[in-house]
Protein backbone atom coordinates (compact mmCIF):
# COMPACT_ATOMS: atom_id res chain seq x y z
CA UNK A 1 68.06 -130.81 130.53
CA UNK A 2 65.00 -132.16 128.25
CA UNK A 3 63.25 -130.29 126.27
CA UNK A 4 59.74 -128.94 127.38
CA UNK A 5 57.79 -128.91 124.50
CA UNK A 6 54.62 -127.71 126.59
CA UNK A 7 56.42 -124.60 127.12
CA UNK A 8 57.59 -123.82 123.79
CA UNK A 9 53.52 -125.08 122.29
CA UNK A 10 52.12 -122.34 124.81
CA UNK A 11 55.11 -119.55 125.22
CA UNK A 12 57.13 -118.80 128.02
CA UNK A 13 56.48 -116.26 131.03
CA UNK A 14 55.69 -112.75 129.79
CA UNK A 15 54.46 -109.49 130.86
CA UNK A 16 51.69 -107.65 130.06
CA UNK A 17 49.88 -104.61 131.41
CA UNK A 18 46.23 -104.46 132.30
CA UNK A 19 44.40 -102.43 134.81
CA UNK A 20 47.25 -100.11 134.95
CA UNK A 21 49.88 -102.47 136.05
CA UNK A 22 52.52 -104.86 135.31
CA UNK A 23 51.77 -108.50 135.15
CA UNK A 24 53.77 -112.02 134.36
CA UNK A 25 51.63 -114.41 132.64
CA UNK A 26 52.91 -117.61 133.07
CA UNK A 27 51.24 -120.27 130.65
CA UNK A 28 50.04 -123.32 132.08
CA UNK A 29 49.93 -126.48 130.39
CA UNK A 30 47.04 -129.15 130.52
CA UNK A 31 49.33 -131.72 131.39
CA UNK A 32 51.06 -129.36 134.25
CA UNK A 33 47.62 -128.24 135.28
CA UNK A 34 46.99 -130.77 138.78
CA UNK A 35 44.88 -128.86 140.93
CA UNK A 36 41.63 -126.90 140.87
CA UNK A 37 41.72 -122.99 141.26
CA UNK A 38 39.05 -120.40 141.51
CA UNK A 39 39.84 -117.74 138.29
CA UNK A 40 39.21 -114.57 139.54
CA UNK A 41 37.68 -113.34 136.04
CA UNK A 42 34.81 -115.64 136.15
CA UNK A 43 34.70 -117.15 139.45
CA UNK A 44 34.31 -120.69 138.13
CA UNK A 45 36.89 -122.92 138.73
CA UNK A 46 39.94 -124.21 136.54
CA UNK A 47 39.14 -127.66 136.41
CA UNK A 48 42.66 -130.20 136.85
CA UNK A 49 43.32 -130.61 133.17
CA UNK A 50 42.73 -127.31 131.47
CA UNK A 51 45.52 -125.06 130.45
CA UNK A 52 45.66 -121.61 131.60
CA UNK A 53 47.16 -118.58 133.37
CA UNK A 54 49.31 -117.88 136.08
CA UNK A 55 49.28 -113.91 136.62
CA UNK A 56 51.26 -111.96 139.51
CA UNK A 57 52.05 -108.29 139.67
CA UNK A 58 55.39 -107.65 138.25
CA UNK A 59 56.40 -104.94 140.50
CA UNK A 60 56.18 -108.13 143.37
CA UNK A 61 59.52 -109.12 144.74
CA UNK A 62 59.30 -113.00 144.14
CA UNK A 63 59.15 -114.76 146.99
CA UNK A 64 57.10 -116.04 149.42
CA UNK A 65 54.65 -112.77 148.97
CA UNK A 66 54.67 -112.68 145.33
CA UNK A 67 53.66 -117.05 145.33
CA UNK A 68 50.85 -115.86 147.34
CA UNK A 69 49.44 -113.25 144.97
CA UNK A 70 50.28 -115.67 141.92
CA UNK A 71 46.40 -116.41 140.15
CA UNK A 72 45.42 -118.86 137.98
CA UNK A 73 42.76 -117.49 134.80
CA UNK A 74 41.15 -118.91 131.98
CA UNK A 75 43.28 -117.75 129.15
CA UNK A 76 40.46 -116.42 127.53
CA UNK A 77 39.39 -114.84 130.85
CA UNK A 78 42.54 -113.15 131.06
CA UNK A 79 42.62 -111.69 127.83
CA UNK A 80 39.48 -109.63 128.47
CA UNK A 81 40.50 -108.47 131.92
């Protein structure tokens, strides 16, 4: 398996708690980063390109529910929800 050097540049999944729950945070690379989302801090979109945040409640059993809650945030949108 190569190494991803994207991961280990950004840090791999955590969790954090905000709003009085559990969250993964999932960094996203630039380079991984394909598609446009809607970042529910700001409501502007993540432009294909940018690095960010994928966040999902930890207390989600992952599967097809949890991929559906998953949100993508400006990192810096994140950090001051």
């Amino acid at each position: 398996m190569p190494l991803d050097v994207d991961r280990i540049m950004l840090g791999a999944l955590r969790t954090e708690t905000r709003m009085g729950f559990s969250w993964h945070v999932q960094p996203m690379s630039a380079a991984n980063a394909q598609k446009a989302y809607r970042c529910p801090g700001c409501e502007l979109l993540v432009e294909p390109g940018t690095a960010h945040v994928v966040v999902w409640r930890a207390d989600s059993i992952f599967g097809e529910r949890a991929v559906e809650d998953r949100r993508h945030w400006h990192a810096a949108c994140w950090r001051v929800a």
